[in-house]
N, C-alpha and C. Protein backbone atom coordinates (compact mmCIF):
# COMPACT_ATOMS: atom_id res chain seq x y z
N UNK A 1 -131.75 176.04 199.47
CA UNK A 1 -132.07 176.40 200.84
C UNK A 1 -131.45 175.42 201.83
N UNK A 2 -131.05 174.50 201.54
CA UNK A 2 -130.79 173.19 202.09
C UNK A 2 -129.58 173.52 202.43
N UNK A 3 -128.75 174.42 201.75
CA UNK A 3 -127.04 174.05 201.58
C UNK A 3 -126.72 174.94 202.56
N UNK A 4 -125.65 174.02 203.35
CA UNK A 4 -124.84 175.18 204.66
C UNK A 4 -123.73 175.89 203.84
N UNK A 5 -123.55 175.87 202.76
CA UNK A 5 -122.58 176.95 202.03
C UNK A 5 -123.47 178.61 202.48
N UNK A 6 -122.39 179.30 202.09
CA UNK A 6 -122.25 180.89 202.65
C UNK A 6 -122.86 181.15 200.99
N UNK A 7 -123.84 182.54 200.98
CA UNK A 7 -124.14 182.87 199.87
C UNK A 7 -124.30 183.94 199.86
N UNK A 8 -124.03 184.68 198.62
CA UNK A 8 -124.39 186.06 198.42
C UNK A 8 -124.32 186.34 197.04
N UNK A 9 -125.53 187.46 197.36
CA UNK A 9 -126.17 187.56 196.25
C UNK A 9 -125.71 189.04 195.57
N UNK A 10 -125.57 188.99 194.63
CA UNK A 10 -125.22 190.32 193.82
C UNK A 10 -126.10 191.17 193.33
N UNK A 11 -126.31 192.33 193.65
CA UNK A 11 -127.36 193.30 193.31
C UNK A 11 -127.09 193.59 191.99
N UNK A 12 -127.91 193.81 191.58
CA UNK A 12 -127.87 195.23 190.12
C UNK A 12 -127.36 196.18 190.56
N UNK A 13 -126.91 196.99 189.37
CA UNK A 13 -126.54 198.10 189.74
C UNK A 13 -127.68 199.00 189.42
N UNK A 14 -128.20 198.99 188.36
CA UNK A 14 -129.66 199.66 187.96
C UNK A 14 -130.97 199.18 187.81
N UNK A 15 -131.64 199.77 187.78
CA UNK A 15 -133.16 199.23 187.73
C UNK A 15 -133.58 198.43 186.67
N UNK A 16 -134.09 197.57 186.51
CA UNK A 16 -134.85 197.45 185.23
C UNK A 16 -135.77 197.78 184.72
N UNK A 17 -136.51 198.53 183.66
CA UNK A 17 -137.62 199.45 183.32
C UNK A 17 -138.48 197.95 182.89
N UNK A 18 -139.65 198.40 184.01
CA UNK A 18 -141.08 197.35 183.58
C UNK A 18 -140.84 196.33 184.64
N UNK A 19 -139.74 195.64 184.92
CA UNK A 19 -139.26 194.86 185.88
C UNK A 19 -138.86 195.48 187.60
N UNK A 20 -138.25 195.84 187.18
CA UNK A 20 -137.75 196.02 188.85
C UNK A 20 -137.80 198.18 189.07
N UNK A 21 -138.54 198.46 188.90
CA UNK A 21 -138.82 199.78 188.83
C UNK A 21 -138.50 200.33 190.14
N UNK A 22 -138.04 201.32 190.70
CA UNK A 22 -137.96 201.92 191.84
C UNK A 22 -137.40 200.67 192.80
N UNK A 23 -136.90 199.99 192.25
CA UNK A 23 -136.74 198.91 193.66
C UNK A 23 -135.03 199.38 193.92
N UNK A 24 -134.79 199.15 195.38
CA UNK A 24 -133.75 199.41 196.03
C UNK A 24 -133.02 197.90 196.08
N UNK A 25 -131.90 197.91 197.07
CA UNK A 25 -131.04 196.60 197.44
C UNK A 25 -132.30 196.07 198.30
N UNK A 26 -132.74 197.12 199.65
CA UNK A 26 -133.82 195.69 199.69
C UNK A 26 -135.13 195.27 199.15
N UNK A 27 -135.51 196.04 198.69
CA UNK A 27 -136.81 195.34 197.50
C UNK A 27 -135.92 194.44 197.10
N UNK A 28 -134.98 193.84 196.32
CA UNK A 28 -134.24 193.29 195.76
C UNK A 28 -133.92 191.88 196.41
N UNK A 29 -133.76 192.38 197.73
CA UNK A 29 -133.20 191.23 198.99
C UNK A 29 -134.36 190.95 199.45
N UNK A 30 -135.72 191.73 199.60
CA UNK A 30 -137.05 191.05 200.00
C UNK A 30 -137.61 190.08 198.87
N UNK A 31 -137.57 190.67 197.61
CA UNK A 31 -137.87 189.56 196.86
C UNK A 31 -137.87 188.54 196.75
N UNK A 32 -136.03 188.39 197.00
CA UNK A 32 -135.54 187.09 197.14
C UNK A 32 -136.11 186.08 198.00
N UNK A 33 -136.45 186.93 199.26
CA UNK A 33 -136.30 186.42 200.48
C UNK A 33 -138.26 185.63 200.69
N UNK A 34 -138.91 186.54 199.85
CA UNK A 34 -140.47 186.44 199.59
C UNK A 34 -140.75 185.19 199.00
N UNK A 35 -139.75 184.87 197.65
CA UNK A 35 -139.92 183.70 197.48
C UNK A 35 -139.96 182.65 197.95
N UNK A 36 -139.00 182.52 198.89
CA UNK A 36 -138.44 181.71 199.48
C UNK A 36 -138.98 181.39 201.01
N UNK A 37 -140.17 182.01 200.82
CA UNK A 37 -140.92 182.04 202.11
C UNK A 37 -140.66 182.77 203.38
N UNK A 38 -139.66 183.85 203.01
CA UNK A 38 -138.81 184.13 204.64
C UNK A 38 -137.74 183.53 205.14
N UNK A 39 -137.44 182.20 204.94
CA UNK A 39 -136.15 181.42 204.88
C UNK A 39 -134.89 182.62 204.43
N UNK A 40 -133.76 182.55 205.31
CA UNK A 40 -132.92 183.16 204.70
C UNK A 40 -131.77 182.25 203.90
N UNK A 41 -132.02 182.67 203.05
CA UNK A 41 -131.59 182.03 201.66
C UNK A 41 -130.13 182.73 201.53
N UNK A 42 -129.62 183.74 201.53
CA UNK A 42 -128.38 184.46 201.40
C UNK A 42 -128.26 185.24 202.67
N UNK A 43 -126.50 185.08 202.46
CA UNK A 43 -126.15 185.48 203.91
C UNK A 43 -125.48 187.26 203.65
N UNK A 44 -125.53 187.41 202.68
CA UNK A 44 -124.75 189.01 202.18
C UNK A 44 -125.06 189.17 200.98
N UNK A 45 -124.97 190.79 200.73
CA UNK A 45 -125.56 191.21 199.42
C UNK A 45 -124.01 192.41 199.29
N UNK A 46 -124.40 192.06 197.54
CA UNK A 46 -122.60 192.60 197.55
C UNK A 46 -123.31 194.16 196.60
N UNK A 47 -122.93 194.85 197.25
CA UNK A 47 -123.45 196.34 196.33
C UNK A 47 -122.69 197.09 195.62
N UNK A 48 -122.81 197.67 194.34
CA UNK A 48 -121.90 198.72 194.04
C UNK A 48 -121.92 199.96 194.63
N UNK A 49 -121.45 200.25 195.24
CA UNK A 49 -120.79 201.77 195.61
C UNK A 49 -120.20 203.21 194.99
N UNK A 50 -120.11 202.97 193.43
CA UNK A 50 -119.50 203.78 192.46
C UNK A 50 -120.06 203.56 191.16
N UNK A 51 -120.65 205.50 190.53
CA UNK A 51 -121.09 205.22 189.50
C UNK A 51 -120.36 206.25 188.31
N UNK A 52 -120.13 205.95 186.94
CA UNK A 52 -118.92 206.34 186.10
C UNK A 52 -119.51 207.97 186.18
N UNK A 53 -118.89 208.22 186.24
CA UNK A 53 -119.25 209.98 185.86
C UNK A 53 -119.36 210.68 184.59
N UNK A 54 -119.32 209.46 183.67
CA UNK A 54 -120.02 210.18 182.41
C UNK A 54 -121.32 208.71 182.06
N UNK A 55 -121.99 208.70 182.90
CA UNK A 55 -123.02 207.77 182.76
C UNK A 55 -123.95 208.28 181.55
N UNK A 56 -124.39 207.07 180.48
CA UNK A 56 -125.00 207.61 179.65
C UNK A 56 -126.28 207.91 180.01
N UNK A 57 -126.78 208.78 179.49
CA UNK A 57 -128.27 209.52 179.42
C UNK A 57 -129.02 208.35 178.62
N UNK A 58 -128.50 207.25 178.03
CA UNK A 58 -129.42 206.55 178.00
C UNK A 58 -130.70 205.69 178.71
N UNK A 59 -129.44 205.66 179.99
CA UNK A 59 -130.00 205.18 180.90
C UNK A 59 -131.73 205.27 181.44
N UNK A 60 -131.43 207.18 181.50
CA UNK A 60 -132.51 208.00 182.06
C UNK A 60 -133.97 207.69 181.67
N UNK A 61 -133.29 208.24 179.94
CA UNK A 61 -134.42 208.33 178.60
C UNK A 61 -135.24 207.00 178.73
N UNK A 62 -134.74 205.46 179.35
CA UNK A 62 -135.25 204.35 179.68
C UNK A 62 -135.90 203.93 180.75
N UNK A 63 -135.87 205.11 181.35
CA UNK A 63 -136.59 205.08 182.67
C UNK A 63 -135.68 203.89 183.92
N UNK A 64 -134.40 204.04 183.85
CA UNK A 64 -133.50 202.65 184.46
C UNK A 64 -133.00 204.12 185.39
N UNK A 65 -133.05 203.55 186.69
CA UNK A 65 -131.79 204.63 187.50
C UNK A 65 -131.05 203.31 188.30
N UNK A 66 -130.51 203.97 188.87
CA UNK A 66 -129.40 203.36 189.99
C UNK A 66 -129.99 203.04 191.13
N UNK A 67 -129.63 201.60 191.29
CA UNK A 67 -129.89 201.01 192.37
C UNK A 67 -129.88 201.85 194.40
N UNK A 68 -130.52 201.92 194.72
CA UNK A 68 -130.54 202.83 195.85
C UNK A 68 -129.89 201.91 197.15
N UNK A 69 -129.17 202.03 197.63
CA UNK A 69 -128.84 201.33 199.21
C UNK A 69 -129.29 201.83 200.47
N UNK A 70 -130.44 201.12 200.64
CA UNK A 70 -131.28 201.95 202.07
C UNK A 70 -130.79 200.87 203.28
N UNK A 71 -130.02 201.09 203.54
CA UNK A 71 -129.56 200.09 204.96
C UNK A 71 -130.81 200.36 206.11
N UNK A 72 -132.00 201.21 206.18
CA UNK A 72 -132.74 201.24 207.22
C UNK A 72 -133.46 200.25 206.80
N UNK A 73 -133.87 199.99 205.49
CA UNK A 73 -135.08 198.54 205.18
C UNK A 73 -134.39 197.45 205.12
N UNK A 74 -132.85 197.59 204.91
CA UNK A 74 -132.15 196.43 204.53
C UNK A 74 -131.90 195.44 206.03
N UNK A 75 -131.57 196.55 207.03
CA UNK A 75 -131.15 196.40 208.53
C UNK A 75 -132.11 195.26 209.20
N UNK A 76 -133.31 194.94 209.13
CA UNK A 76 -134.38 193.73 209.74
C UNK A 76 -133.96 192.37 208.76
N UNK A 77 -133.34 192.12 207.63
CA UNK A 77 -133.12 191.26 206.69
C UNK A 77 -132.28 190.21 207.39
N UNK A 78 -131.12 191.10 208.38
CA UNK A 78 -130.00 190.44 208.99
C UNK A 78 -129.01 190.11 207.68
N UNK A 79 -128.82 190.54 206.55
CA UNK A 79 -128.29 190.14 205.59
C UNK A 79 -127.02 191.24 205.14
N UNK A 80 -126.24 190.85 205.39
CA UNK A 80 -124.58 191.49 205.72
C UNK A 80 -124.85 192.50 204.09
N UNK A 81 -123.60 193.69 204.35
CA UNK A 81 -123.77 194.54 202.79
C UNK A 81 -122.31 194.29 203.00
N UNK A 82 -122.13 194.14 201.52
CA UNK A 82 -120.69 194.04 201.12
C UNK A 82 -120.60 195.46 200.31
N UNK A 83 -120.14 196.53 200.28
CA UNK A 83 -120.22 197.53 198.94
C UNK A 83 -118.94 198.04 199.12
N UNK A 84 -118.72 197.66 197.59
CA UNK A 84 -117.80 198.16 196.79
C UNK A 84 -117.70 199.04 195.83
N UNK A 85 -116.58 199.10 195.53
CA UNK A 85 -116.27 199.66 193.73
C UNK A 85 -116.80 198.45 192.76
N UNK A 86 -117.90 198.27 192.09
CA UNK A 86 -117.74 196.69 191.02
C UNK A 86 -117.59 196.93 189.47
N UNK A 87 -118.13 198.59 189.50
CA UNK A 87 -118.11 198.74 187.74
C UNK A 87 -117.14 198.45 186.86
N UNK A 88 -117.09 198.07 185.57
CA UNK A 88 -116.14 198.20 184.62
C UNK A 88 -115.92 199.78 184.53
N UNK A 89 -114.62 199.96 184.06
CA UNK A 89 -114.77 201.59 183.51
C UNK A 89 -114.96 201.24 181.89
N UNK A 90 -115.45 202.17 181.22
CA UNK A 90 -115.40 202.12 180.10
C UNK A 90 -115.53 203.72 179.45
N UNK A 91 -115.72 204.00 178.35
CA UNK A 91 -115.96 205.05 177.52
C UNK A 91 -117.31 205.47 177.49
N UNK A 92 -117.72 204.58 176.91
CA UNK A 92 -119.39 204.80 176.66
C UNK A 92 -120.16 205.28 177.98
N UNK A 93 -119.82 204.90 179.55
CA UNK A 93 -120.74 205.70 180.31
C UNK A 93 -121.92 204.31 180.69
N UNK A 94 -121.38 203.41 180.39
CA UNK A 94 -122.47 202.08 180.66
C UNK A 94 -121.69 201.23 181.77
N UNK A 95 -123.07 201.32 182.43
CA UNK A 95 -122.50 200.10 183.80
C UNK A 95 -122.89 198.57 183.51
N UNK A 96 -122.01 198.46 184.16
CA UNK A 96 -121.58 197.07 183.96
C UNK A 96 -120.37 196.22 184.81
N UNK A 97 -120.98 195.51 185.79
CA UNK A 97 -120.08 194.48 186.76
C UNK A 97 -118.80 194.30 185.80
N UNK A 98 -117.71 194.48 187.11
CA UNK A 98 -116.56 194.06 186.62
C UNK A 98 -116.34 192.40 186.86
N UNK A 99 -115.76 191.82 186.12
CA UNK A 99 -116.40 190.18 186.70
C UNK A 99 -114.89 190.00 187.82
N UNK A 100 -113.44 190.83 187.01
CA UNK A 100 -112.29 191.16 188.27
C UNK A 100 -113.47 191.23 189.64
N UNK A 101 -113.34 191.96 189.58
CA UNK A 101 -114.28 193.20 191.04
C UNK A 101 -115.07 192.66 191.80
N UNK A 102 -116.06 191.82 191.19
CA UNK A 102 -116.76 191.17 191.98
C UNK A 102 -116.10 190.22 192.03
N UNK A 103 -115.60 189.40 191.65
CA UNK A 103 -114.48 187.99 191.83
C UNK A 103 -114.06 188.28 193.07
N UNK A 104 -112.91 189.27 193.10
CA UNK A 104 -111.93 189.84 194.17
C UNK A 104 -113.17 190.17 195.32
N UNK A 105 -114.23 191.17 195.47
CA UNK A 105 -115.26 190.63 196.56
C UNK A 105 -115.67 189.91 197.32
N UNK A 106 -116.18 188.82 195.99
CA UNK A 106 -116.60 187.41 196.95
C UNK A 106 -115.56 186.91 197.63
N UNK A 107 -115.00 186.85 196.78
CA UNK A 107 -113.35 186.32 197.67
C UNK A 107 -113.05 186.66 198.79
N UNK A 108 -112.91 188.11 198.93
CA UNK A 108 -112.88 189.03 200.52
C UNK A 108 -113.38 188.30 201.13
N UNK A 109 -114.76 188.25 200.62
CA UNK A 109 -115.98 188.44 202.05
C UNK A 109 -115.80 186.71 202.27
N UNK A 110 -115.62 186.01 201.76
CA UNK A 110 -115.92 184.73 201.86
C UNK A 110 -114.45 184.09 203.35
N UNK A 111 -113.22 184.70 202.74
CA UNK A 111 -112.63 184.44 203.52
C UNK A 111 -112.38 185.16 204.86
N UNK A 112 -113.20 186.35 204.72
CA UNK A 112 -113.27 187.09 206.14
C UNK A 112 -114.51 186.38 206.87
N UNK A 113 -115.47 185.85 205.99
CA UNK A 113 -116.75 185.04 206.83
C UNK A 113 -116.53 183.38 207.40
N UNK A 114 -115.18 182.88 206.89
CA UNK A 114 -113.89 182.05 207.30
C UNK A 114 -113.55 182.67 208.71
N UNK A 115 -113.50 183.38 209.11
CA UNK A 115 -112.66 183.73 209.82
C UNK A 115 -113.50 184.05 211.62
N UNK A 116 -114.70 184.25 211.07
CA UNK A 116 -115.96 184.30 211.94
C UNK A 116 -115.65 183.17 212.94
């Protein structure tokens, strides 16, 4: 909390079953922010924007869906959205951060928040 470095935080892309159930980017970003007493702790939240189109049905059967982006709850946070493309592609239909993707992200945003 201390540090004047720029931070951002990376969402899930899906829920976690038992853990993070129905929670959106900002349940996600309030959490954070709950802990931490209200202090804003991160300055941007980096979202995925794209999901594989043969997503496995495992997912479902686990009760895990996809992260929701409600910019109306997110909007009082003051906490910038970065959203992108971040998935790996793969075969199987499983998401999963590209570590490219988000690399190339932070990067963006970091040197466009340089530029502020």
């Amino acid at each position: 909390m201390a540090s004047t470095a720029k931070k951002i935080y990376v969402c899930n892309i899906m829920t976690q079953p038992g853990e993070t159930d129905n929670y959106s980017v900002a349940s996600h970003v309030n959490a954070l922010l709950n802990h931490a007493k209200g202090r804003k702790i991160i300055d941007a939240v980096l979202v995925n924007n794209s999901l594989p189109e043969n997503i496995s049905e495992g997912y479902a059967k686990n009760g895990s869906i996809p992260v929701r982006l409600d910019m109306e709850n997110l909007a009082p946070t003051g906490v910038t959205v970065v959203s992108q493309k971040l998935i790996q592609e793969n075969k199987e239909g499983l998401v999963r951060h590209s570590s490219h993707r988000v690399a190339r992200a932070v990067y963006y945003w970091y040197r466009k928040t340089l530029k502020k």
